[in-house]
N, C-alpha and C. Protein backbone atom coordinates (compact mmCIF):
# COMPACT_ATOMS: atom_id res chain seq x y z
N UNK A 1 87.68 92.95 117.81
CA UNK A 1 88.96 92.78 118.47
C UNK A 1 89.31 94.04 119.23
N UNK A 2 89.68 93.69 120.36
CA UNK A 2 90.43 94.78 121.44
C UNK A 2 91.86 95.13 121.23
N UNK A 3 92.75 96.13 121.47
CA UNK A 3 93.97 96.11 121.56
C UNK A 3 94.45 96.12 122.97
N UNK A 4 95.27 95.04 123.63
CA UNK A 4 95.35 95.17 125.05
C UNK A 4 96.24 96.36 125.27
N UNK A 5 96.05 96.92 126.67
CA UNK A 5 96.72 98.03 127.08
C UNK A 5 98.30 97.85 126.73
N UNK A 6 99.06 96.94 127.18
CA UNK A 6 100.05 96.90 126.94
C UNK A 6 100.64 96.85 125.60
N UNK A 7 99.31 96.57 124.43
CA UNK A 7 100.14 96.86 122.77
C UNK A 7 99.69 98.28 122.72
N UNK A 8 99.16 98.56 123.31
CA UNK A 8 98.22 99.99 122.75
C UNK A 8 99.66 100.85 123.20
N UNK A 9 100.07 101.08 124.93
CA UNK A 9 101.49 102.32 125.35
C UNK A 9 102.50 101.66 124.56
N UNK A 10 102.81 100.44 124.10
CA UNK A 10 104.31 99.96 122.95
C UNK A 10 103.88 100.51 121.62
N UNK A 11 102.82 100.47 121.40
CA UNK A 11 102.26 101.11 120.05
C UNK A 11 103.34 102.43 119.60
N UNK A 12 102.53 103.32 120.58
CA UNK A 12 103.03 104.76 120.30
C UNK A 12 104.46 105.14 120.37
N UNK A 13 104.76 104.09 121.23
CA UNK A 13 106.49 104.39 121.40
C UNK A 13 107.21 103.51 121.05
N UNK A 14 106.51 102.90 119.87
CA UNK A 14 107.33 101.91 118.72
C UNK A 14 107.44 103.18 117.32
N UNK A 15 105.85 104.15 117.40
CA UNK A 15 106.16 104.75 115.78
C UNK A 15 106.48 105.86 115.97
N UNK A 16 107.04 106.78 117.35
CA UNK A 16 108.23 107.43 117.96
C UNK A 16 109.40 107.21 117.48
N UNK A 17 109.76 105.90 117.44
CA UNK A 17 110.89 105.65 117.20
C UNK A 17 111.31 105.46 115.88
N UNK A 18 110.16 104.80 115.14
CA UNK A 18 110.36 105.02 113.77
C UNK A 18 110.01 106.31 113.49
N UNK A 19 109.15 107.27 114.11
CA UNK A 19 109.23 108.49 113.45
C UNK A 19 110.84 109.27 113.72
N UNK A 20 111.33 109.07 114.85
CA UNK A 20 112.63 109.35 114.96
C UNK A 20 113.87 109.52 114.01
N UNK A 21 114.10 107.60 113.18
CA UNK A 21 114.67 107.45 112.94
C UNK A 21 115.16 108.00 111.03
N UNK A 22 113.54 108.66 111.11
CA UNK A 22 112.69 108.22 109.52
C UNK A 22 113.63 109.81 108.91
N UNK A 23 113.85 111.30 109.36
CA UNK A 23 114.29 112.43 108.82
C UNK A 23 115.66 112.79 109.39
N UNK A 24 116.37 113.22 108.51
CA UNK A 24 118.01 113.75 109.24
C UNK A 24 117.54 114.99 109.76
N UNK A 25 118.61 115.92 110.27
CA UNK A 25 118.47 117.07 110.49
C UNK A 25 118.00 118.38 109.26
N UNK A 26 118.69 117.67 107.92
CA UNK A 26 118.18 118.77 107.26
C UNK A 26 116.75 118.42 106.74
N UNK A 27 116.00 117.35 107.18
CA UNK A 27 114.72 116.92 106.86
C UNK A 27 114.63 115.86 105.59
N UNK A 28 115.50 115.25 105.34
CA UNK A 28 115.54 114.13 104.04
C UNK A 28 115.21 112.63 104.67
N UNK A 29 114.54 111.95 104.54
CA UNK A 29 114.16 111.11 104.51
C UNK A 29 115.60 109.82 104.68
N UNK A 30 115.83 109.20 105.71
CA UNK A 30 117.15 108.57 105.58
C UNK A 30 116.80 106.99 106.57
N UNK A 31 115.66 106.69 106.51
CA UNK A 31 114.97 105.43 107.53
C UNK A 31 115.85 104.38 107.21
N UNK A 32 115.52 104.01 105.19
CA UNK A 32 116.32 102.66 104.98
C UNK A 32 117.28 102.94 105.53
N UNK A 33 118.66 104.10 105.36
CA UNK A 33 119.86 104.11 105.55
C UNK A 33 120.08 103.34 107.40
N UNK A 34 119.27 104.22 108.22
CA UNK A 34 119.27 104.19 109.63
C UNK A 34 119.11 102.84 110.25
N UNK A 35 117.75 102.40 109.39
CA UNK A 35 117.61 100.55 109.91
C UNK A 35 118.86 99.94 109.42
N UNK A 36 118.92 100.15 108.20
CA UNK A 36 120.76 99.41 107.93
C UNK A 36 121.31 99.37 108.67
N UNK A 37 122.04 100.47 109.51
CA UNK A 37 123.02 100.70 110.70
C UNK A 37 122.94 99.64 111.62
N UNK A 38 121.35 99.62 112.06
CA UNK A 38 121.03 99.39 113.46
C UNK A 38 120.60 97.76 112.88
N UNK A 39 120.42 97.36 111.94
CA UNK A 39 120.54 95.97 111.17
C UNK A 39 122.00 95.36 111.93
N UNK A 40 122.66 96.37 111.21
CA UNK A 40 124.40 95.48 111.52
C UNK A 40 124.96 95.82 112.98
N UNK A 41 123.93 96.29 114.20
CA UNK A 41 124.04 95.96 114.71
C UNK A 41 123.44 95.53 115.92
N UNK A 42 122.92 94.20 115.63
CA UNK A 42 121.50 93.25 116.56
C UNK A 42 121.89 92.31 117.44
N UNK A 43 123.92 92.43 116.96
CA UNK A 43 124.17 91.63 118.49
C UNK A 43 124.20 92.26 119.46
N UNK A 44 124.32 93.62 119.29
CA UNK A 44 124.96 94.24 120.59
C UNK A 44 123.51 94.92 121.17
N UNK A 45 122.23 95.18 120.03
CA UNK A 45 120.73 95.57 120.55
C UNK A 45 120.05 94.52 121.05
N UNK A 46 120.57 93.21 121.14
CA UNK A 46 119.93 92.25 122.04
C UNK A 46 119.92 92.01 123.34
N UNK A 47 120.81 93.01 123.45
CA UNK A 47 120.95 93.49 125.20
C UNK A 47 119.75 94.43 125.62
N UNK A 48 119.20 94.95 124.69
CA UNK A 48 118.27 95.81 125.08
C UNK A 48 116.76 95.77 124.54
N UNK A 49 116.72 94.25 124.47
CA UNK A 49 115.33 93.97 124.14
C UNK A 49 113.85 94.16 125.44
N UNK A 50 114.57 93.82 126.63
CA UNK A 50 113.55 93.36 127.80
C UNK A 50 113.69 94.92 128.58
N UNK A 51 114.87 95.61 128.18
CA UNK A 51 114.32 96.97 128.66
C UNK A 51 113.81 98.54 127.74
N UNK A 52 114.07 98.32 126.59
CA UNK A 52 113.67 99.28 125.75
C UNK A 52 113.06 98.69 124.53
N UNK A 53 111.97 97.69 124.44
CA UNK A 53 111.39 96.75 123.33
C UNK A 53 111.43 97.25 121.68
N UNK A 54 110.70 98.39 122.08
CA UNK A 54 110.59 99.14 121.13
C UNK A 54 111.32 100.05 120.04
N UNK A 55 112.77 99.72 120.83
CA UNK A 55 113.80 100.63 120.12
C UNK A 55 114.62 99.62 119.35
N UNK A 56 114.52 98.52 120.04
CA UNK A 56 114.98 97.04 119.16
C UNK A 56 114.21 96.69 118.15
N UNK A 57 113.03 96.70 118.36
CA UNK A 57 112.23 96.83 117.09
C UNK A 57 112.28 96.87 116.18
N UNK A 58 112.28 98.28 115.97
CA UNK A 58 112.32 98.66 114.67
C UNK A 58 113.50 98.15 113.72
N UNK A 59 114.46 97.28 114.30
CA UNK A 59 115.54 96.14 113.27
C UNK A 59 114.69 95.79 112.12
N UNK A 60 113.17 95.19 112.44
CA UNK A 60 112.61 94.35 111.91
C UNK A 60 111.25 94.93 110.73
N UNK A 61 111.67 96.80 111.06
CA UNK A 61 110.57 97.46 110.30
C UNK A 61 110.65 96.81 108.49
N UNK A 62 109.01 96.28 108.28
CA UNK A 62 109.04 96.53 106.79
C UNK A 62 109.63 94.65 106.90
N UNK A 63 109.74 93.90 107.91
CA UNK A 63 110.43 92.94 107.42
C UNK A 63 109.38 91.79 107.53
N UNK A 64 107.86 92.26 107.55
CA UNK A 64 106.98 90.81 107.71
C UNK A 64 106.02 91.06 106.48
N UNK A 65 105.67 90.26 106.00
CA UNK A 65 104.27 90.13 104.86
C UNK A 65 103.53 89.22 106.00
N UNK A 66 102.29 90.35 106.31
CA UNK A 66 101.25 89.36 107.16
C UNK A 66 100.26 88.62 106.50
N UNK A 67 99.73 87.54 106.78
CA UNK A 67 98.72 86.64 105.96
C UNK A 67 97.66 86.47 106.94
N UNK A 68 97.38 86.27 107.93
CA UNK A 68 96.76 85.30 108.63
C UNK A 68 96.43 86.24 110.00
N UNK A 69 95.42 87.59 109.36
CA UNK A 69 95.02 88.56 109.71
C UNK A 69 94.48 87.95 111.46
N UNK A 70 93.81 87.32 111.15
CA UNK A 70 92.89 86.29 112.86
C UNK A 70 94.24 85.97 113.81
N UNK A 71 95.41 85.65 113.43
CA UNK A 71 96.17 85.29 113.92
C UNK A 71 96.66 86.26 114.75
N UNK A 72 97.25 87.63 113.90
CA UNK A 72 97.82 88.57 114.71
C UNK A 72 96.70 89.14 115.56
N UNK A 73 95.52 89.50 114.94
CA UNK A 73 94.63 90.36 115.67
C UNK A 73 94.23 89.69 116.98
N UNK A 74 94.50 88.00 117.37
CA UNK A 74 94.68 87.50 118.71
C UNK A 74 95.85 87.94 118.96
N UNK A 75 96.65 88.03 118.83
CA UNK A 75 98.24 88.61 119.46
C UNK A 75 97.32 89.69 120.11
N UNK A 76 97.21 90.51 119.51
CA UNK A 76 97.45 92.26 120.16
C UNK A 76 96.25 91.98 121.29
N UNK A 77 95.66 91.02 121.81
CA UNK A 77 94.64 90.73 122.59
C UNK A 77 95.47 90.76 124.15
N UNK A 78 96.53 90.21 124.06
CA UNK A 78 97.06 89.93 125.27
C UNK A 78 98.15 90.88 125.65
N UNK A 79 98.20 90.66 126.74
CA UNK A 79 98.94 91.65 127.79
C UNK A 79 100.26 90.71 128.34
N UNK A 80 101.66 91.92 128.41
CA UNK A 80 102.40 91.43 129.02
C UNK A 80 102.93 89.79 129.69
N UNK A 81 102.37 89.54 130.63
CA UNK A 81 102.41 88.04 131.24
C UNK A 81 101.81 86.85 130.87
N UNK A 82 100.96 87.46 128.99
CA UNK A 82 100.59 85.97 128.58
C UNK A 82 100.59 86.39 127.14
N UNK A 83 101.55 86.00 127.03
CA UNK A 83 102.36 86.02 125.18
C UNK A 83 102.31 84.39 124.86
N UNK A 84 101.83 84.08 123.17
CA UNK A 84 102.11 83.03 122.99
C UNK A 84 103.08 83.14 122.83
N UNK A 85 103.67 81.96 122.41
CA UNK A 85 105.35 81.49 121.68
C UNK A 85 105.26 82.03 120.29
N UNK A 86 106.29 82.32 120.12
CA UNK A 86 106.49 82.69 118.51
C UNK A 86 106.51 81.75 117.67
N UNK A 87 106.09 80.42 117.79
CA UNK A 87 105.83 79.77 117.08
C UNK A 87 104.65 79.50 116.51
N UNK A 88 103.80 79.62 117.41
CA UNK A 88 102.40 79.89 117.16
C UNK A 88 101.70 80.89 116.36
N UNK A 89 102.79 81.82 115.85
CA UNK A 89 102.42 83.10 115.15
C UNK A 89 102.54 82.51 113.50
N UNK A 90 102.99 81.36 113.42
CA UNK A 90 103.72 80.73 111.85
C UNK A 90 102.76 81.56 110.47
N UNK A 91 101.56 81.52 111.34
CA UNK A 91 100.58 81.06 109.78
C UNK A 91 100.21 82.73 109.79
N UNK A 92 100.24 83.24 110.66
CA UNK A 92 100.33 84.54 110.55
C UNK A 92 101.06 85.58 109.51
N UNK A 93 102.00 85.10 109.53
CA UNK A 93 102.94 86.63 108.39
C UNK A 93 103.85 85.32 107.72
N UNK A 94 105.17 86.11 106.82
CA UNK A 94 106.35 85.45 106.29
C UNK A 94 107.72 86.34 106.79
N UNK A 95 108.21 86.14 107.28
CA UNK A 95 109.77 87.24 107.23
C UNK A 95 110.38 87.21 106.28
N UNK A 96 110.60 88.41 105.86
CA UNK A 96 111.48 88.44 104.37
C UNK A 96 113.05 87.51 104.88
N UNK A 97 113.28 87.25 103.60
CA UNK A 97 114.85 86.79 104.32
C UNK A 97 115.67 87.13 105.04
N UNK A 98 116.00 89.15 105.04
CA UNK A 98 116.84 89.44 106.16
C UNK A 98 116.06 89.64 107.14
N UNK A 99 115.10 89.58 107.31
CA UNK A 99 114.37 89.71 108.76
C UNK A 99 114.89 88.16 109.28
N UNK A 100 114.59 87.43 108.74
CA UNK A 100 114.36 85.80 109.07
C UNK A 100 115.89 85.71 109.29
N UNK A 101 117.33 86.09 108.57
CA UNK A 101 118.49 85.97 109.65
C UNK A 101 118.54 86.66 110.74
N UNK A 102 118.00 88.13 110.69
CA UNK A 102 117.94 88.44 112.04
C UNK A 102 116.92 87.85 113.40
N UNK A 103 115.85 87.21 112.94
CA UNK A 103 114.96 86.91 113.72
C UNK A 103 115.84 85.31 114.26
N UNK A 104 117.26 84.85 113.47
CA UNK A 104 117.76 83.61 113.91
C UNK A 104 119.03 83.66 114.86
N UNK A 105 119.35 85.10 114.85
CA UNK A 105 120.33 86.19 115.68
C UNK A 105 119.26 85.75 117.01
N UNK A 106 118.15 86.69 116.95
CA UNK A 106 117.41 87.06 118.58
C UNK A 106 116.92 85.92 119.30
N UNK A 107 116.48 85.07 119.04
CA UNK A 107 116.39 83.67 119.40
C UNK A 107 117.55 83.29 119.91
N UNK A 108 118.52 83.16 119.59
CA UNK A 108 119.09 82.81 120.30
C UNK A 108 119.36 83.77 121.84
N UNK A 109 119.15 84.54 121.88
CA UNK A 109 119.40 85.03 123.06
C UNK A 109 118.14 85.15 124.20
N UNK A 110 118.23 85.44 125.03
CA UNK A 110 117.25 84.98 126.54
C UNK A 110 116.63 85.67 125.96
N UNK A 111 115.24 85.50 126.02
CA UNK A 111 113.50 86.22 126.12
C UNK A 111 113.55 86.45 124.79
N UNK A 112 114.57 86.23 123.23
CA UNK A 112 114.21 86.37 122.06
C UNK A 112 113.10 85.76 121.16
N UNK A 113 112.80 84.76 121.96
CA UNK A 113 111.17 84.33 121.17
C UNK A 113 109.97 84.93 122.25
N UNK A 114 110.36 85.58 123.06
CA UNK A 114 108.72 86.25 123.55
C UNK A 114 108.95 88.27 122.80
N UNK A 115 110.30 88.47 122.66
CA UNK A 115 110.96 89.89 122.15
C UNK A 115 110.27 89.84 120.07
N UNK A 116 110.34 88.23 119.90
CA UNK A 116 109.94 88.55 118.73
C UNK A 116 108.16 88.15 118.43
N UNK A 117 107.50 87.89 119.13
CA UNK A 117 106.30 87.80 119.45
C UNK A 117 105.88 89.07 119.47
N UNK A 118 106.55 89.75 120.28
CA UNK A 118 106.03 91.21 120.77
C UNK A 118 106.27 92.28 119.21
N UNK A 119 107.55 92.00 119.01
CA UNK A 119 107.98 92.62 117.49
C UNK A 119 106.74 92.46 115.99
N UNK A 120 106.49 91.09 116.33
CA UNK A 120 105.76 90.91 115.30
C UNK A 120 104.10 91.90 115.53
N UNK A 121 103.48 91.98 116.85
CA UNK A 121 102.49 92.66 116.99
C UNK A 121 102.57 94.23 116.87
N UNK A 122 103.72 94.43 117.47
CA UNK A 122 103.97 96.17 116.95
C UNK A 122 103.92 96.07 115.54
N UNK A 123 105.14 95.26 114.59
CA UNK A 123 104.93 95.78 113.23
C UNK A 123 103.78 95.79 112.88
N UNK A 124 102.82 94.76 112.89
CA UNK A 124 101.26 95.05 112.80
C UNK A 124 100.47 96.13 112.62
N UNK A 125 100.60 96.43 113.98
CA UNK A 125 99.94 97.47 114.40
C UNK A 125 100.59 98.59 113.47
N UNK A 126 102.12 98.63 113.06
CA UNK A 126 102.35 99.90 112.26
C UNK A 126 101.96 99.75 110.88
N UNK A 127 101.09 98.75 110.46
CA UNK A 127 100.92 98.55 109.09
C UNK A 127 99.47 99.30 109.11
N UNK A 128 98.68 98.95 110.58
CA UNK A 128 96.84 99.47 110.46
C UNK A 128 97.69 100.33 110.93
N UNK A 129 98.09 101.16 111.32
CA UNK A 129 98.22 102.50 111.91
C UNK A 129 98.78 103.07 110.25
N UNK A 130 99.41 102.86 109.66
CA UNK A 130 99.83 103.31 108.27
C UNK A 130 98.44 103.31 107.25
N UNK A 131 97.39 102.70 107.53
CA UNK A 131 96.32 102.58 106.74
C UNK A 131 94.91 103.42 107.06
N UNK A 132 95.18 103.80 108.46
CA UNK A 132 94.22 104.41 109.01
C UNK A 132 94.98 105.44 110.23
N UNK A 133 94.11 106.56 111.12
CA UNK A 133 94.67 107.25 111.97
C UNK A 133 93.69 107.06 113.13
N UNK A 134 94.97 107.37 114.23
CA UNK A 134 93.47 107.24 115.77
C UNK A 134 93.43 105.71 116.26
N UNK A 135 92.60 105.71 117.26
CA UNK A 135 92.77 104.05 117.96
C UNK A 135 91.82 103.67 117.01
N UNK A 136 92.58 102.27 117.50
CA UNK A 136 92.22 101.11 116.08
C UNK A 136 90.98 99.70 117.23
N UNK A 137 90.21 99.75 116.85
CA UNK A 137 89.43 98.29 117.23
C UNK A 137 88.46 97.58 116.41
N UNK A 138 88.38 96.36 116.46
CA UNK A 138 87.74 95.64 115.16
C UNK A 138 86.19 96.09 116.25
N UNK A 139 85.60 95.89 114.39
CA UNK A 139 83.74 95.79 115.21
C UNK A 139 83.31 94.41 114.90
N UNK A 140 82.67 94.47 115.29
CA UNK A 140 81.68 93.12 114.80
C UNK A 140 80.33 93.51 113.65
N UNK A 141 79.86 94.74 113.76
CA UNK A 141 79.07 94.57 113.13
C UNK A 141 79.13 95.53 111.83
N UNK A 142 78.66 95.50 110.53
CA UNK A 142 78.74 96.31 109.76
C UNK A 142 78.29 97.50 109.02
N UNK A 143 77.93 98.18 110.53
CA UNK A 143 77.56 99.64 110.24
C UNK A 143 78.71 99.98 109.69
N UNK A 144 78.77 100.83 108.46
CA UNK A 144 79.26 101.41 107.86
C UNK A 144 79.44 103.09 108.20
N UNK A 145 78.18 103.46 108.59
CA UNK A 145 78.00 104.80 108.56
C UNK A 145 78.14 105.85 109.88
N UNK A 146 78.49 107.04 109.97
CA UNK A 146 79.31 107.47 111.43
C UNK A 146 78.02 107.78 112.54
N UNK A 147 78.51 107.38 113.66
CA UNK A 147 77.67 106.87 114.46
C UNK A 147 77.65 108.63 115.11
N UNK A 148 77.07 108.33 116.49
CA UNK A 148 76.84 109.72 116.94
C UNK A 148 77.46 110.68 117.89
N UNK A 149 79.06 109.91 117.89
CA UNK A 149 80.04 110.03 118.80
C UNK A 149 81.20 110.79 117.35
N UNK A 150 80.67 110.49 116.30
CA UNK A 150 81.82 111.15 115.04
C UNK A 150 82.54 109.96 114.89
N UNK A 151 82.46 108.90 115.17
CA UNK A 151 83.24 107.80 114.62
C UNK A 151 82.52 107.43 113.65
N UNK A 152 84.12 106.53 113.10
CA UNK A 152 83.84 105.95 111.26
C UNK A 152 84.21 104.71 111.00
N UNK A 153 83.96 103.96 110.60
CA UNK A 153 84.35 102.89 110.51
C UNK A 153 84.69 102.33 108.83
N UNK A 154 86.24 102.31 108.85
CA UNK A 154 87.38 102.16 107.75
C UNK A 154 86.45 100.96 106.39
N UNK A 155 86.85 100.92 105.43
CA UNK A 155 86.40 99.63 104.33
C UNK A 155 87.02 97.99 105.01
N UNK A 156 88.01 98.38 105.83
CA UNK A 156 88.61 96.91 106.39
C UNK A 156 87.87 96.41 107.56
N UNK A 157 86.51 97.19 108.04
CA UNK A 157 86.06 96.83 108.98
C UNK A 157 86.42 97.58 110.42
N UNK A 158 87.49 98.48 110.75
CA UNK A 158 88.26 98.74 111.98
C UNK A 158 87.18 100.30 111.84
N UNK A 159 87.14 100.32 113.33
CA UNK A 159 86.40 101.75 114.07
C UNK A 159 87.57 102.47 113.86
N UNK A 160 87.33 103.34 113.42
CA UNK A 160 88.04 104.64 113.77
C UNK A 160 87.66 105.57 114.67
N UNK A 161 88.62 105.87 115.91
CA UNK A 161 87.69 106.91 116.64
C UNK A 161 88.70 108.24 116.71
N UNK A 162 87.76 109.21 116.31
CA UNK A 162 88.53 110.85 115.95
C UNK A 162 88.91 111.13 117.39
N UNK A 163 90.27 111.18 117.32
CA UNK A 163 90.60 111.68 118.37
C UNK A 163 90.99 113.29 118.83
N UNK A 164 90.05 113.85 119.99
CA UNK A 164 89.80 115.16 120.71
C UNK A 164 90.97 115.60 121.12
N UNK A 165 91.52 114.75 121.40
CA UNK A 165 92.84 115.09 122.17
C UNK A 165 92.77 115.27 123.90
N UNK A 166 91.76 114.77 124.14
CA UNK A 166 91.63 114.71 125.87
C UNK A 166 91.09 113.68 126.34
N UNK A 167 91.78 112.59 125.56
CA UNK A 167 91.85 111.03 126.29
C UNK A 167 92.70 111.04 126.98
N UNK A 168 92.40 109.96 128.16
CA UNK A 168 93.94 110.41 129.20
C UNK A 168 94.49 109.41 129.11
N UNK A 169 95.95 109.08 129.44
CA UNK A 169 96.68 108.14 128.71
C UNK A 169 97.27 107.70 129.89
N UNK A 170 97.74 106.49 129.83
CA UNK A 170 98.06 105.63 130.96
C UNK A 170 98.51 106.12 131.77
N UNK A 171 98.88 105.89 132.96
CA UNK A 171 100.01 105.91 133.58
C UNK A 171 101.43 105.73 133.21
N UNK A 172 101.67 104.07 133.28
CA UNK A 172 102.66 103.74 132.01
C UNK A 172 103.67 104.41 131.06
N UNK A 173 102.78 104.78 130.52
CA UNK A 173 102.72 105.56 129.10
C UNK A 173 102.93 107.01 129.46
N UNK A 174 102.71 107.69 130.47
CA UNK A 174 103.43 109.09 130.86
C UNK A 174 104.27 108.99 131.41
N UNK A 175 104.69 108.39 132.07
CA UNK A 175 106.10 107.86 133.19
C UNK A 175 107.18 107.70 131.89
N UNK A 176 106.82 106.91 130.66
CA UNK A 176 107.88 106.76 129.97
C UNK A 176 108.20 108.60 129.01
N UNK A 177 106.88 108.78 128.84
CA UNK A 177 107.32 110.17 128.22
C UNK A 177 107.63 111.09 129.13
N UNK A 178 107.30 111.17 129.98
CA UNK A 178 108.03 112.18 131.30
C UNK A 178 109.82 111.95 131.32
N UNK A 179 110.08 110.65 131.50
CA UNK A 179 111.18 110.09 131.68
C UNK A 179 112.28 110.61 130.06
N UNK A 180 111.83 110.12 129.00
CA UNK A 180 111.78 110.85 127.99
C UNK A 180 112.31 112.23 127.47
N UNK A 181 111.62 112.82 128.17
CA UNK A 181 111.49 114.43 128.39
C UNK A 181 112.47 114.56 129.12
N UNK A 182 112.84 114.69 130.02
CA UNK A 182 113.88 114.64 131.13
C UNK A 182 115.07 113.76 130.51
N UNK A 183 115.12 113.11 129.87
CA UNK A 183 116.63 112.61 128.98
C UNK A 183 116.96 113.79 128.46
N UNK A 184 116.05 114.02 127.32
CA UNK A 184 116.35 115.12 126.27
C UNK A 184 116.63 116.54 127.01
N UNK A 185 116.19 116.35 127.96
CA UNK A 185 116.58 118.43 128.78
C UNK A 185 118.07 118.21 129.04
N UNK A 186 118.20 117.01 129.69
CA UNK A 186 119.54 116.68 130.10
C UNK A 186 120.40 116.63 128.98
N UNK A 187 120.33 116.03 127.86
CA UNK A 187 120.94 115.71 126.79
C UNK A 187 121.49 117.37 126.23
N UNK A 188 120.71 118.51 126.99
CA UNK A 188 120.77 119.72 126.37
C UNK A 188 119.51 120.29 125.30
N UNK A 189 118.66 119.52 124.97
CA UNK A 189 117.49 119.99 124.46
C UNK A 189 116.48 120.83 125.41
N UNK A 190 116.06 121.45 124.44
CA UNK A 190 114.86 122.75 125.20
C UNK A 190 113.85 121.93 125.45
N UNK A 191 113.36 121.96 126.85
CA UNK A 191 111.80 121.65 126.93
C UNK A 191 110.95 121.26 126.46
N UNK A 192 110.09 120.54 126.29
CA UNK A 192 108.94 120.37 125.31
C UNK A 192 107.99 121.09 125.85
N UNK A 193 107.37 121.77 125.42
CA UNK A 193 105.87 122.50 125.89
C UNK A 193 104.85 121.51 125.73
């Protein structure tokens, strides 16, 4: 399995945001508290599903038990302009109960069954990204042992590839962290080096 470009740049700036949300200032751990907040309030973040996906998101962190591993790992196959329906995802995961009232909140509103399609493939992805580090792609075959590039391949089957740090990263995907960057200077934060 491939991860299409477009889950791969939502990827990183889905667990941004949960890394964001996850430490206070004095460094304590305060995520449950934070999703709570932003739980109670998903009427007013449904305005901002089709332009900031990823920050709506995380409503739903921690809120799927996946089953039906084949299912999602076709999700993360596709790109942007060809999402199934979220119905088609059924046999795939379960939503805990408060996910499942909130997931009956976003539906109702415009693009909330392609917003929770997309939701369901990020959380995914933050469950193998929680189990392993580095880009994630299924193999087909079962070499086990590290090949001659320094890659490894996990007990679940997924390549791991060690990352150098001089992969170059989308376009996309710098435009939003540039953009990013330039909030936060404005906001009064120092620079990022």
């Amino acid at each position: 399995m491939s991860i299409s470009p477009y889950f791969l740049d939502l990827r990183s700036a889905y667990q941004s945001e949960v890394d964001d949300l996850r430490f206070d200032s004095e460094g304590r751990d305060v995520l449950h508290q934070r999703l709570a907040g932003k739980r109670q309030e998903i009427g007013f973040l449904v305005q901002m599903m089709g332009i900031s996906p990823e920050m709506v998101a995380v409503v739903f962190h921690q809120g799927f038990d996946f089953k039906g591993k084949a299912v999602m790992e076709h999700l993360l196959t596709h790109d942007a302009d060809v999402f199934p329906a979220w119905g088609s995802l059924a046999g795939g995961f379960e939503l805990k109960p408060w996910a499942e009232d909130l997931a009956q909140i976003v539906l109702k509103a415009p693009g909330g069954d392609r917003f929770l399609t997309l939701t369901a493939g990020l959380e995914y992805m933050a469950g193998l990204q929680d189990a392993v580090s580095g880009s994630i792609v299924r193999m087909d075959e079962e070499d086990e042992d590290e090949d001659e590039d320094g890659d490894r391949e996990s007990e679940e089957g997924l390549v791991i590839f060690e990352d150098d740090g001089e992969g170059e990263e989308s376009g996309d995907a710098r435009a939003r962290q540039e953009a990013g960057a330039d909030w936060l200077v404005q906001q009064g934060f120092d620079q990022k080096d």
